[in-house]
N, C-alpha and C. Protein backbone atom coordinates (compact mmCIF):
# COMPACT_ATOMS: atom_id res chain seq x y z
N UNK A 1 0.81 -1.19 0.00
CA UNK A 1 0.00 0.00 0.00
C UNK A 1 0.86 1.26 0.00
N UNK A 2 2.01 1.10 0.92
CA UNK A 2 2.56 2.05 0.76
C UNK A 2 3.58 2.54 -0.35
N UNK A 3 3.82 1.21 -0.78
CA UNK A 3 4.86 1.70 -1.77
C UNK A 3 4.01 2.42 -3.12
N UNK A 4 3.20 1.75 -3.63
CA UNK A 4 2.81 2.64 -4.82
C UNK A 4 2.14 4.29 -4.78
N UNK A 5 2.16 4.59 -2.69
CA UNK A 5 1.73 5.65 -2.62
C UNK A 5 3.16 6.81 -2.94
N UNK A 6 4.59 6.60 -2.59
CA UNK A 6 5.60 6.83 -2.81
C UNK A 6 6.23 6.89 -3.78
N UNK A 7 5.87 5.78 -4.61
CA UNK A 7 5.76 6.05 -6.76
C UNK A 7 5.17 6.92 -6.97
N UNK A 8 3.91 7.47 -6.60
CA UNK A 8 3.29 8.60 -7.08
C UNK A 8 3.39 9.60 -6.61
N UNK A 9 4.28 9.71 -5.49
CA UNK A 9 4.52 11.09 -4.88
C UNK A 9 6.32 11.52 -5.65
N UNK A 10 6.68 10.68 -5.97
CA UNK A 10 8.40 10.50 -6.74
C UNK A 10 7.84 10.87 -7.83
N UNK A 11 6.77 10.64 -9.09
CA UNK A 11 6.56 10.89 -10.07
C UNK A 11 5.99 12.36 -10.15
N UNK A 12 5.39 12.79 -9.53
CA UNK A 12 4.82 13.69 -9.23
C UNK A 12 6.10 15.17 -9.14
N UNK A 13 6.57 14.98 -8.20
CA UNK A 13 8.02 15.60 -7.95
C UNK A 13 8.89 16.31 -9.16
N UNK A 14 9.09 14.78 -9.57
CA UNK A 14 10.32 14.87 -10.80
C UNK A 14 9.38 15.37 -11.89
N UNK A 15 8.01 15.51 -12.31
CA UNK A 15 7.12 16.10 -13.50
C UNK A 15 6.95 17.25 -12.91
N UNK A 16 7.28 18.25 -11.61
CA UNK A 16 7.22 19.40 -11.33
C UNK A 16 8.47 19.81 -11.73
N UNK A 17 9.53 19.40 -11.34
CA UNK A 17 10.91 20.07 -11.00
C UNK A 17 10.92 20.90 -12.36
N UNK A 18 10.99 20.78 -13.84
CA UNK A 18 11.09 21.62 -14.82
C UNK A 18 10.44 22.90 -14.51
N UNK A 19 9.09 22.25 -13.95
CA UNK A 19 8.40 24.08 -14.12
C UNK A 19 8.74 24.64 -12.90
N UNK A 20 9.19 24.33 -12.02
CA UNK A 20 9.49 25.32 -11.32
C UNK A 20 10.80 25.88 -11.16
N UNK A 21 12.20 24.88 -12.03
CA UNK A 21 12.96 25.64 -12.73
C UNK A 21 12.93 26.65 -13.38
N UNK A 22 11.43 27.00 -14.03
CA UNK A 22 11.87 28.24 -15.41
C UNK A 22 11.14 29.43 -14.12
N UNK A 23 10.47 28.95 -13.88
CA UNK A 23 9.23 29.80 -12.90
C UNK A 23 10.54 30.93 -12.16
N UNK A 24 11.80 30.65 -11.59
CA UNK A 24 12.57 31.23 -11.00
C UNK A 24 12.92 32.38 -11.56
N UNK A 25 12.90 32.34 -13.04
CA UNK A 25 14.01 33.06 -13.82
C UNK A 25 12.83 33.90 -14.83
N UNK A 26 11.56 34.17 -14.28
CA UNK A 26 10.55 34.78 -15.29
C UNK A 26 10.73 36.05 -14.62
N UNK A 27 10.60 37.27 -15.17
CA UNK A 27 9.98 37.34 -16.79
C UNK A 27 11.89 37.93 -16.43
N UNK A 28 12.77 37.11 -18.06
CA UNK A 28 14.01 36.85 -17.93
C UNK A 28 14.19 37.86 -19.47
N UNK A 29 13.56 39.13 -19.94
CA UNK A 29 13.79 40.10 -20.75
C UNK A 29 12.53 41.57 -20.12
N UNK A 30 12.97 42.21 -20.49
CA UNK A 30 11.95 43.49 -20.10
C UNK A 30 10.26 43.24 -20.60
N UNK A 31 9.24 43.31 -19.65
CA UNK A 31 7.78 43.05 -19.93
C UNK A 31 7.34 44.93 -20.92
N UNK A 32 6.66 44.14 -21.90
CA UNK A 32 6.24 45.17 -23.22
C UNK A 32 4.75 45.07 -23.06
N UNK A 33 4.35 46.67 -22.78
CA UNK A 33 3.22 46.71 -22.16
C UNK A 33 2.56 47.67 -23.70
N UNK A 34 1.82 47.05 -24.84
CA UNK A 34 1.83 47.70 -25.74
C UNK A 34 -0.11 48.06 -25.83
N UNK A 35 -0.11 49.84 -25.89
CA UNK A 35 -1.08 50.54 -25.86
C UNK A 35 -1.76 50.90 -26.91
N UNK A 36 -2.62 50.33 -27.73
CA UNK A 36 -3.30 50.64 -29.26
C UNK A 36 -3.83 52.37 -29.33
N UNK A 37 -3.32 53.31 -28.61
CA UNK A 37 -3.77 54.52 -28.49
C UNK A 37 -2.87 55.90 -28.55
N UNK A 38 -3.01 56.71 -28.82
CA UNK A 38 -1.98 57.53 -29.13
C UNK A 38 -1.54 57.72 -27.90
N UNK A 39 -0.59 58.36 -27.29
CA UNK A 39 -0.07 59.18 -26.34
C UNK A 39 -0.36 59.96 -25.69
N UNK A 40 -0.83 60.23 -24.91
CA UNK A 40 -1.93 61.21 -23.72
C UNK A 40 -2.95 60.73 -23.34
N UNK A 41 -3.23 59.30 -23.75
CA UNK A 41 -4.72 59.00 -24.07
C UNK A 41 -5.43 58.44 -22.48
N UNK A 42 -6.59 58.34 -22.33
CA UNK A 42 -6.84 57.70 -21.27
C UNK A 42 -6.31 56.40 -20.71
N UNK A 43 -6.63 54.87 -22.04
CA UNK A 43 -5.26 53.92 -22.08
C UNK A 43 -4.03 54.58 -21.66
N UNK A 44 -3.31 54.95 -22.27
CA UNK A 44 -2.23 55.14 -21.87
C UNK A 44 -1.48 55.78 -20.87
N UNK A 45 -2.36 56.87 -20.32
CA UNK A 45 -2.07 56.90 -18.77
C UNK A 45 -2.64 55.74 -17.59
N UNK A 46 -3.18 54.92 -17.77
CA UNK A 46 -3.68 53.34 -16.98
C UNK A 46 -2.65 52.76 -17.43
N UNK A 47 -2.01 52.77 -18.24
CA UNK A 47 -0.60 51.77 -18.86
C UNK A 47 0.90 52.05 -18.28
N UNK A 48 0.80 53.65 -18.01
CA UNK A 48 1.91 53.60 -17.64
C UNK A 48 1.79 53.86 -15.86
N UNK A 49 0.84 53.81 -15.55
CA UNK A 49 0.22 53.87 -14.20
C UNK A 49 0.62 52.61 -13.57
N UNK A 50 0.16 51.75 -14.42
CA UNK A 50 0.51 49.91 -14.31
C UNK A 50 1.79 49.67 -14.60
N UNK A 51 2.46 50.21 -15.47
CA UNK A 51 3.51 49.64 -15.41
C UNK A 51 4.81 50.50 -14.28
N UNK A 52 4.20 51.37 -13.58
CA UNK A 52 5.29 52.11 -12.41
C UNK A 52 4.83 51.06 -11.41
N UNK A 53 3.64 50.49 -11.29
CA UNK A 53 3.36 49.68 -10.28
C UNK A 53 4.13 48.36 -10.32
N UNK A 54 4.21 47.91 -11.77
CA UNK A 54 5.02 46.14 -11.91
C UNK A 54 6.40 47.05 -11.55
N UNK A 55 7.34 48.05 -11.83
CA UNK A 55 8.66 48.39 -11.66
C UNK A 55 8.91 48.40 -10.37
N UNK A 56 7.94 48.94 -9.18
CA UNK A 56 7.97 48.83 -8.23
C UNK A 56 8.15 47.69 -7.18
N UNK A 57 7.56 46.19 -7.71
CA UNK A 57 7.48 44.92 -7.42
C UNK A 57 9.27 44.30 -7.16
N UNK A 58 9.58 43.61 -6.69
CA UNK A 58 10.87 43.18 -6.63
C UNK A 58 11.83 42.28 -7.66
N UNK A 59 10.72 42.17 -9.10
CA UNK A 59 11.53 41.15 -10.24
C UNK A 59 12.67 41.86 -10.44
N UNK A 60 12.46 43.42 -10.77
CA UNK A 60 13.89 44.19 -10.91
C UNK A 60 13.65 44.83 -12.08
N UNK A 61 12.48 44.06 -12.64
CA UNK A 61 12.58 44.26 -14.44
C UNK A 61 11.72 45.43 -14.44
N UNK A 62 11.88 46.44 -15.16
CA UNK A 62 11.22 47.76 -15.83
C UNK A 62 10.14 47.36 -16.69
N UNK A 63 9.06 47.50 -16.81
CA UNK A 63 8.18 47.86 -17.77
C UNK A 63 8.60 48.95 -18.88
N UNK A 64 8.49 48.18 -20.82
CA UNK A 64 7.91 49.18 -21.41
C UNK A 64 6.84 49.48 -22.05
N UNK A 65 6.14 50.19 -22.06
CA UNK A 65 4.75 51.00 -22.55
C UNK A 65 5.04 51.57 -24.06
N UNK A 66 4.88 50.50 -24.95
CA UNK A 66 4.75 51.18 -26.27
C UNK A 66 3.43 51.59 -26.84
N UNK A 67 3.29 52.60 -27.48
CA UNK A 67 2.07 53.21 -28.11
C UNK A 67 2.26 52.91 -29.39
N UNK A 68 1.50 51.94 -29.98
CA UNK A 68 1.15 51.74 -31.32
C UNK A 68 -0.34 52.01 -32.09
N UNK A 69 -0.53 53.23 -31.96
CA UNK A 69 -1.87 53.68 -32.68
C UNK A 69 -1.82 53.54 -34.16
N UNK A 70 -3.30 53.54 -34.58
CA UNK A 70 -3.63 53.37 -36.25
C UNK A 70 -4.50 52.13 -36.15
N UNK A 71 -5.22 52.18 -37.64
CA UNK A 71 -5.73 51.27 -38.22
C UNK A 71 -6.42 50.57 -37.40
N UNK A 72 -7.56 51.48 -36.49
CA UNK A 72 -8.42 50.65 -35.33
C UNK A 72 -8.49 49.95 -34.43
N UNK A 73 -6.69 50.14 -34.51
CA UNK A 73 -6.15 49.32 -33.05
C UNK A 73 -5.49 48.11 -33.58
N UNK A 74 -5.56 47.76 -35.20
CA UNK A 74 -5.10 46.74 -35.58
C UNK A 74 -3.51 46.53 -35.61
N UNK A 75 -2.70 47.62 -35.70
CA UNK A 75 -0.92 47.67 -35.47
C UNK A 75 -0.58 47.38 -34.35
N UNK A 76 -1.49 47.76 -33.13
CA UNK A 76 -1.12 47.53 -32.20
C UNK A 76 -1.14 45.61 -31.48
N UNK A 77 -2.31 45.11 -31.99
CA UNK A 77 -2.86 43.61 -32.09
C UNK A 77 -1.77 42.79 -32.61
C-alpha cells in the first residue's frame, strides 16, 4: 500500500521540478506593455500607471509601454 503511494509522490516531484525551474528566472527580458492609443490618451495613462506599479514589485525588471496607434487598433494587435 505504501509503496505505490511513494511512486506517485516520486513521479509527481520529478514532473514538477522543470516548471518550477523556469518559474525562477521569469519574466528573464523586459515586460512590453503595448497601448493601441496615441499618447496622452486615457489607455495610456492606466498603462503607464501599471507599469510604475510592476517596476515597483521586486523582479527588478522595468516595464515598457509602447504606443502603437492606427488602423483601429489593428498595429497595435
Amino acid at each position: 500500500m505504501i509503496r505505490p503511494l511513494v511512486a506517485a509522490v516520486a513521479v509527481a516531484l520529478c514532473s514538477t521540478a522543470p516548471v518550477l525551474a523556469q518559474v525562477a528566472h521569469f519574466p528573464s527580458k523586459p515586460i512590453r506593455i503595448i497601448v493601441t492609443t496615441p499618447a496622452g490618451s486615457g489607455a495610456d495613462f492606466f498603462a503607464r500607471t501599471l507599469a510604475q506599479g510592476l517596476a515597483d514589485t521586486d523582479k527588478g525588471v522595468a516595464p515598457v509601454v509602447e504606443n502603437r496607434p492606427g488602423a483601429g487598433g489593428i498595429i497595435g494587435a
